[in-house]
Protein backbone atom coordinates (compact mmCIF):
# COMPACT_ATOMS: atom_id res chain seq x y z
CA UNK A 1 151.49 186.05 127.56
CA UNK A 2 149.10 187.39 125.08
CA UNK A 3 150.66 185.60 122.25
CA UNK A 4 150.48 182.15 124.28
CA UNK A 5 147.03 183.01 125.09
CA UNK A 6 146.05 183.23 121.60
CA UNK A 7 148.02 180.37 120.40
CA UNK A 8 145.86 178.31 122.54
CA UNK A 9 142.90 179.38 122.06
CA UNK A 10 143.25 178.35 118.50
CA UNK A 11 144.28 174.82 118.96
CA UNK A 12 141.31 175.03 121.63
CA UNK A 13 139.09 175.71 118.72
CA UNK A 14 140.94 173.10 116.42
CA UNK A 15 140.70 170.19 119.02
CA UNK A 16 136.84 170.90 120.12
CA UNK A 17 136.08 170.88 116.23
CA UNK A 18 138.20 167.37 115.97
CA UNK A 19 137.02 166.19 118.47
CA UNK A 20 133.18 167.02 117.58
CA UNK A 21 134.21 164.95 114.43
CA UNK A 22 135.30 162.21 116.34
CA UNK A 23 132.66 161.72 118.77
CA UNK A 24 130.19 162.12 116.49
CA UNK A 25 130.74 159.21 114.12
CA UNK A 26 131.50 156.82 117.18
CA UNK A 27 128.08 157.89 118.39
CA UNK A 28 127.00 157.71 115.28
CA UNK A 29 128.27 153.72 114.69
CA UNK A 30 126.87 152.47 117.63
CA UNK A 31 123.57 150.15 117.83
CA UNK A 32 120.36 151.44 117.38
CA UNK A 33 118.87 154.96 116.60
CA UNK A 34 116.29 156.98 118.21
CA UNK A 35 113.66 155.68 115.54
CA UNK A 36 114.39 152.12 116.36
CA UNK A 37 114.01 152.59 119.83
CA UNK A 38 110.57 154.07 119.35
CA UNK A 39 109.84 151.34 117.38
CA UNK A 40 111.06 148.82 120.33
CA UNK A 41 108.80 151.38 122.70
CA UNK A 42 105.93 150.91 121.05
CA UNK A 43 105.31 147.72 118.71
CA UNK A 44 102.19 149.49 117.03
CA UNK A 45 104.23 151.17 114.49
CA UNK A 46 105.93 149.77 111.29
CA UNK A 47 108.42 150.20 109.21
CA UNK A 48 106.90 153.01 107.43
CA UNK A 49 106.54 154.68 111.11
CA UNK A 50 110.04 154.13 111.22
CA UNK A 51 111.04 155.92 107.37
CA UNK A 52 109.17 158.72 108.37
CA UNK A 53 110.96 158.70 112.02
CA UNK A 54 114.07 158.62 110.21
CA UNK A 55 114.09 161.62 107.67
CA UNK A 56 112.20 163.66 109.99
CA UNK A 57 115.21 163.37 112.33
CA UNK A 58 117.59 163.61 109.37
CA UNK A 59 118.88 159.76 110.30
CA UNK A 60 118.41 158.63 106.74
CA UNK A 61 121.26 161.37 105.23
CA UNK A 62 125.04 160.38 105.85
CA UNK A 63 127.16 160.83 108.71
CA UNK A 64 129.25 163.19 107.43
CA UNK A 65 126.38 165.31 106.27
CA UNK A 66 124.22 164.88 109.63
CA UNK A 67 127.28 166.27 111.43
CA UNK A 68 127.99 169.39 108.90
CA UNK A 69 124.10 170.33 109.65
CA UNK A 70 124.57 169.73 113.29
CA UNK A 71 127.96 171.94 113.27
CA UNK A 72 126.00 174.52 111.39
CA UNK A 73 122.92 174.67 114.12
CA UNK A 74 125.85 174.58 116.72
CA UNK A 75 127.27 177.70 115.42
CA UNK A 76 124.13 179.69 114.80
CA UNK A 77 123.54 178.85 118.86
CA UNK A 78 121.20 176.51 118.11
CA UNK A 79 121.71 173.48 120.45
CA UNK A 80 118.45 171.66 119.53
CA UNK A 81 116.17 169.04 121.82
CA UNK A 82 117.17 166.59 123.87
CA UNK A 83 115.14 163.24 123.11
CA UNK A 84 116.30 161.65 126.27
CA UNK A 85 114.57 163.97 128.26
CA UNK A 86 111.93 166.33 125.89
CA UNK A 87 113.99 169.20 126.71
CA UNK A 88 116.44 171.64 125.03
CA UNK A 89 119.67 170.62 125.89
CA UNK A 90 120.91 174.34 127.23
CA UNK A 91 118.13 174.06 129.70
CA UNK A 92 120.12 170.99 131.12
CA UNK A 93 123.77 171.33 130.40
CA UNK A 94 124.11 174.56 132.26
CA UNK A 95 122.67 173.26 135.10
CA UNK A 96 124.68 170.17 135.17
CA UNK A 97 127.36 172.20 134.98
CA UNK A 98 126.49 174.58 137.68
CA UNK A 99 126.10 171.40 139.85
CA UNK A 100 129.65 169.90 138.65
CA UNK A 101 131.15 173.01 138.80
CA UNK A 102 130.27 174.06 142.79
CA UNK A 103 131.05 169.96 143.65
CA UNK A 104 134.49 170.76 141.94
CA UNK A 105 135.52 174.01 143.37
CA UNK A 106 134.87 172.78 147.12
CA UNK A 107 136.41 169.44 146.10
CA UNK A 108 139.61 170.99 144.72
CA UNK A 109 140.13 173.78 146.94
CA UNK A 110 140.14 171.52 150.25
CA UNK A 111 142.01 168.14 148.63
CA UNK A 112 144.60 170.81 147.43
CA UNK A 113 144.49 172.99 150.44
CA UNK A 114 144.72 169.81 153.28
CA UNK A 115 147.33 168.12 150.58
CA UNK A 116 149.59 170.77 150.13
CA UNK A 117 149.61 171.23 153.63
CA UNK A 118 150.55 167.59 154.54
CA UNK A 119 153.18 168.03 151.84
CA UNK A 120 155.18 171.10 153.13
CA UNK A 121 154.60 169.74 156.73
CA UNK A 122 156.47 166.48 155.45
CA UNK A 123 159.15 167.63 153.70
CA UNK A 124 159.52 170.85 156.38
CA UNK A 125 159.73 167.89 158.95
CA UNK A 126 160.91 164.63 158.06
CA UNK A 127 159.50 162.72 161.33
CA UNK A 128 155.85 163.43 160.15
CA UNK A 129 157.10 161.64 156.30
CA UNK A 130 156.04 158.13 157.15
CA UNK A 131 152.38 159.35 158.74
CA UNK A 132 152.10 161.35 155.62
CA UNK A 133 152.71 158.80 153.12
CA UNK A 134 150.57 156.49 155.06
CA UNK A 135 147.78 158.54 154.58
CA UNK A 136 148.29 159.24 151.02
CA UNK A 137 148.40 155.81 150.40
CA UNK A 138 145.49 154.83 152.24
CA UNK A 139 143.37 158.04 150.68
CA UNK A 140 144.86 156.63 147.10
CA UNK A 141 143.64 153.40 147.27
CA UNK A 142 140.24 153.72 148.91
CA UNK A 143 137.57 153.66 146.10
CA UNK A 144 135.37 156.26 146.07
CA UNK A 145 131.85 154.44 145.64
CA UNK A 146 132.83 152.70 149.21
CA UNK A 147 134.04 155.62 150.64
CA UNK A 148 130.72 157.23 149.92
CA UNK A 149 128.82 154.76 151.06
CA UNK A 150 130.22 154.64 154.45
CA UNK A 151 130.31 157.91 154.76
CA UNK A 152 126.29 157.64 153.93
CA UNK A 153 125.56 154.84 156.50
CA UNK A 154 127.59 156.61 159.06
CA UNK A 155 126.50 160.44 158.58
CA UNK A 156 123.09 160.28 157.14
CA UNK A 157 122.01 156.89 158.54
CA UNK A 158 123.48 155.79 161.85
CA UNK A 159 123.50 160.07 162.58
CA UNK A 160 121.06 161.62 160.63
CA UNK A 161 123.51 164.75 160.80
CA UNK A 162 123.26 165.10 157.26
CA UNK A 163 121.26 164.15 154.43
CA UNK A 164 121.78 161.29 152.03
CA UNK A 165 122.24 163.06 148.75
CA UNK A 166 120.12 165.69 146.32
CA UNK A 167 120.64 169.20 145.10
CA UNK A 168 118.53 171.36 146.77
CA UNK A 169 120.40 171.60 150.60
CA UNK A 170 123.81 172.83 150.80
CA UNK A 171 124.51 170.55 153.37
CA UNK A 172 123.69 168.22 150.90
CA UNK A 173 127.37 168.83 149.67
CA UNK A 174 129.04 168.01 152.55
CA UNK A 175 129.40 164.06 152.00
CA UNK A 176 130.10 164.61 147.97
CA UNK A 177 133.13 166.83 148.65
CA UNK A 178 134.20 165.40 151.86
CA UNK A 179 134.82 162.05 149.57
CA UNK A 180 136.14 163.39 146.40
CA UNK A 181 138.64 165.38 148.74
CA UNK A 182 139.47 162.16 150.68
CA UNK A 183 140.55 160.91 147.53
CA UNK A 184 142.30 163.45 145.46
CA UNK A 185 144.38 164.83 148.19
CA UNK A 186 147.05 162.02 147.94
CA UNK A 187 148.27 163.34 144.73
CA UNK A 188 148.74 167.07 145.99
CA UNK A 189 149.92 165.39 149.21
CA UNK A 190 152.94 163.79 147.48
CA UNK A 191 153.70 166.01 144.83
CA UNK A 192 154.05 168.97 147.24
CA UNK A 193 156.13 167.07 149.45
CA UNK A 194 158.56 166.24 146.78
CA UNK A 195 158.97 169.53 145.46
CA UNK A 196 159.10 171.01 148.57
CA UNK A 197 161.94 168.57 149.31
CA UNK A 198 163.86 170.00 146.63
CA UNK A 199 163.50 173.65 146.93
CA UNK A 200 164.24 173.26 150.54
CA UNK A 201 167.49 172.04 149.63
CA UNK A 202 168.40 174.60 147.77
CA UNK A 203 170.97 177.30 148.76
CA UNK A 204 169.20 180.10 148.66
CA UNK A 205 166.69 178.73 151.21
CA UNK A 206 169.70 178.22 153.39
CA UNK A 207 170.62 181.85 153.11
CA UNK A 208 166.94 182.81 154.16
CA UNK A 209 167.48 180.91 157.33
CA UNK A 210 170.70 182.28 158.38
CA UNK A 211 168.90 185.64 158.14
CA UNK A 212 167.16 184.96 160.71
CA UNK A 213 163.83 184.56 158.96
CA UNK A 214 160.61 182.90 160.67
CA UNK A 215 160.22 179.42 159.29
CA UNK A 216 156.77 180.18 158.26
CA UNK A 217 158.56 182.81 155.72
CA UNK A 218 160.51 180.85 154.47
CA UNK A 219 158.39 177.68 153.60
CA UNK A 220 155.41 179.96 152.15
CA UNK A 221 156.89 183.34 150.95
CA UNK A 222 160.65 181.27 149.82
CA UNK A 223 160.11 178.33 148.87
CA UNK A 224 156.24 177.28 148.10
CA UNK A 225 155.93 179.86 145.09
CA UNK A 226 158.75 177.88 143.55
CA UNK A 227 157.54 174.33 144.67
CA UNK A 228 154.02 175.31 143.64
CA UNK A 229 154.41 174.31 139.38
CA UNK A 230 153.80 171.30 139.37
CA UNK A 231 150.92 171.31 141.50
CA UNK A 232 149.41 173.43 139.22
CA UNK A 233 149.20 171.00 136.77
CA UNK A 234 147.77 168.34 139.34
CA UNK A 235 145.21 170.84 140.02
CA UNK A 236 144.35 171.52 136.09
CA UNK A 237 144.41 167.39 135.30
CA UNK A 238 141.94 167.28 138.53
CA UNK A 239 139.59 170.20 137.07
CA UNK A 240 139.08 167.98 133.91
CA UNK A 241 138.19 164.91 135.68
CA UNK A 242 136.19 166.02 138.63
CA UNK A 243 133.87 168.14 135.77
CA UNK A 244 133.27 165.03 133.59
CA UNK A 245 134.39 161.46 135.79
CA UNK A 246 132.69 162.65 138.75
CA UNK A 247 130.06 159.84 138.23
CA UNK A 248 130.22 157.83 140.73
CA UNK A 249 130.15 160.57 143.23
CA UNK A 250 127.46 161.98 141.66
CA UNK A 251 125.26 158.66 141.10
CA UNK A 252 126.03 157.92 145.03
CA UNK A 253 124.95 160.94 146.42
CA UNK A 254 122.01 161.51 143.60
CA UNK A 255 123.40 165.10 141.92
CA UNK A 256 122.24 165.90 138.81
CA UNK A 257 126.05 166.91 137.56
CA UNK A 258 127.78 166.71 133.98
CA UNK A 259 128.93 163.04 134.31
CA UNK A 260 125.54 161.45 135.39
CA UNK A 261 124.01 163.62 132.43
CA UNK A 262 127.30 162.41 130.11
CA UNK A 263 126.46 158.64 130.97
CA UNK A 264 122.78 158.69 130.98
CA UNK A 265 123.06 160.41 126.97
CA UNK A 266 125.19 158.09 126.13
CA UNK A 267 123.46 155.15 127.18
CA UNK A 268 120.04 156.58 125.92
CA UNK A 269 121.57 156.93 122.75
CA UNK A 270 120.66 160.35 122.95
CA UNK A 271 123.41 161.81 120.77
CA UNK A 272 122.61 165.60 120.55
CA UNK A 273 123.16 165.94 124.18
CA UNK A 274 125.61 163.31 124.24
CA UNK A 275 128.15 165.49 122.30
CA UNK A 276 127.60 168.90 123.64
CA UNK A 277 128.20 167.19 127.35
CA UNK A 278 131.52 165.60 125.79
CA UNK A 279 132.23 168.67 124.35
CA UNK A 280 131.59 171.25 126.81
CA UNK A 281 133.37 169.20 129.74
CA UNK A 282 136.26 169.30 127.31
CA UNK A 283 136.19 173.12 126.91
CA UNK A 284 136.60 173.28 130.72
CA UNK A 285 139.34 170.85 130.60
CA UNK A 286 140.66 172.71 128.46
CA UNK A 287 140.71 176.29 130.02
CA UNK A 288 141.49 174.90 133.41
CA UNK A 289 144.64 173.75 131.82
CA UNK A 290 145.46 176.75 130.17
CA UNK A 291 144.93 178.90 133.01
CA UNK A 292 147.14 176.77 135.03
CA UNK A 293 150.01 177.58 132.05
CA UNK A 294 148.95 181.00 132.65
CA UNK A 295 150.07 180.61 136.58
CA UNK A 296 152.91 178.61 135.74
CA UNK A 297 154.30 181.43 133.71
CA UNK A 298 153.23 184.06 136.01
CA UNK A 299 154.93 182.58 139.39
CA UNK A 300 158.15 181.57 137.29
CA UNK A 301 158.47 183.86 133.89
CA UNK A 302 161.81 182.05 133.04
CA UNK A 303 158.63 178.88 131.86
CA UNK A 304 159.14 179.16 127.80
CA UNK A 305 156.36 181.10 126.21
C-alpha cells in the first residue's frame, strides 16, 4: 500500500508539472494579452503604454522563460494577482473550491447512494429491471441546464419554497444537488446493477442463502463489498468532473464554484488564475482517483499493487 501510495504520488507530481507546461503555452498562444486588452479598454494609451505594459508584466520575455519564473513563484508559494478580478488568486481559488467541493460531496453521496440502491434492488429483483433502466435512461439523457431550469420555475418560482440560486443559504443547495444527482445517478444505477448481477450468481452467494441468512445479509455484507469496485471508479471519474465541469450547474444556479471561475479566466485571458484553477481541479482529480485505488485494494487485496 505504501509503496503504491508513493508511486503515485510521484507521477502526481510528474503529470501536474506536464501538464503546467502544457497549459501554459496553449494559454500562452491564444489571441491577445492583458496589455492589449488595456489598450482596447482604454484608447488613450499608445504603443509605448503598451511596451511598458508588457515588460512590466514580463509579456515581452519568451514562453518558456515566463513559465520557468512562474514555476519558480509557484514553488516559493507565491501564487501572484489575479488581473481578472484585482485579487490574489488564493483569496479566490480556495473559495471556489470550498463551494465546488460541498456541491460535490452532497451531489455524489446521494446520486451514488439512490443509484446503488436502484442497482442492487434491480438485480436483487428482476421485475423492478425494466422501471430501473427506464429511469436511468431518462436521468441519462435529460440535460442538466433544462433540468435546472425547471426545477427553478417550479421550486423557486411557481413555489417560492426555495430560492433561485447564490451562496450564502444552505437551502440554496438544494436545487444544485438535487440536479447534478438527477443526472449522475444513471451511471451508479447501471453499473451496480450489473455487478450485482454477477456476484449474485455466484456460488458462494448460493451457499449464504441455504444458510439461512436474511437477504439483507447477503446483498450488503456478501455480495455488495465485492460488487462495489467498479463503482469506485465511477465515483472517482465523477469527483473529477463535478470539481471542474460543474459549469453549467453552477452558472444556472449563480455559485461562485471552480468551473465558473475556470471559464471566466479563461475567457478573460486571465492566465495566472487560469492555470492554477486547471491545475488545482486536476490535483483533486487526481487524489480522488487514487484514493478510490486505495479502496479498491483495501475491499479486495488480491487488486495488483
Amino acid at each position: 500500500m505504501l509503496r503504491l501510495l508513493g508511486c503515485r504520488l510521484v507521477q502526481m507530481l510528474v503529470t501536474l508539472t506536464l501538464l503546467s507546461a502544457v497549459i501554459w503555452l496553449l494559454i500562452g498562444l491564444m489571441p491577445g494579452d492583458p496589455a492589449e486588452l488595456a489598450i482596447a479598454a482604454d484608447p488613450r494609451l499608445g504603443p509605448e503604454d503598451a511596451a511598458r505594459l508588457r515588460a512590466l508584466h514580463g509579456l515581452d520575455k519568451p514562453l518558456s522563460e515566463r513559465y520557468l519564473a512562474w514555476a519558480a513563484a509557484v514553488l516559493h508559494g507565491q501564487f501572484g494577482y489575479s488581473r481578472l478580478f484585482a485579487q490574489p488568486v488564493a483569496a479566490l481559488l480556495w473559495p471556489a473550491l470550498g463551494s465546488s467541493l460541498v456541491l460535490l460531496g452532497l451531489a455524489l453521496g446521494l446520486s451514488a447512494g439512490i443509484g446503488i440502491a436502484l442497482g442492487v434492488l434491480a438485480a436483487a429483483r428482476p421485475r423492478w429491471a425494466p422501471a430501473v433502466e427506464t429511469l436511468a435512461v431518462l436521468a441519462q439523457s435529460t440535460p442538466s441546464f433544462w433540468l435546472g431550469m425547471l426545477f427553478i420555475i417550479l421550486f423557486a418560482v411557481t413555489l417560492g419554497w426555495l430560492p433561485a440560486g447564490g451562496a450564502e443559504e444552505w437551502s440554496a443547495l438544494v436545487l444544485p444537488v438535487a440536479t447534478l444527482v438527477v443526472v449522475n445517478l444513471a451511471a451508479y444505477a447501471r453499473h451496480a446493477a450489473s455487478a450485482m448481477a454477477g456476484v449474485l450468481a455466484l456460488p458462494y452467494i448460493t451457499t449464504a442463502r441455504a444458510k439461512g441468512l436474511a437477504e439483507a445479509t447477503v446483498l450488503w455484507r456478501h455480495a455488495f463489498p465485492n460488487a462495489a469496485l467498479p463503482l469506485l471508479t465511477v465515483a472517482a471519474l465523477d469527483a473529477g468532473s463535478l470539481v471542474s465541469g460543474a459549469l453549467v450547474t453552477e452558472t444556472i444556479f449563480a455559485r461562485p464554484g471552480m468551473g465558473k471561475l475556470i471559464y471566466d479566466a479563461v475567457m478573460g485571458n486571465d492566465y495566472n488564475l487560469a492555470l492554477l484553477a486547471l491545475l488545482l481541479a486536476a490535483a483533486v482529480t487526481m487524489l480522488a482517483t487514487l484514493a478510490a485505488d486505495l479502496a479498491q485494494r483495501w475491499l479486495d487485496p488480491r487488486v495488483a499493487p
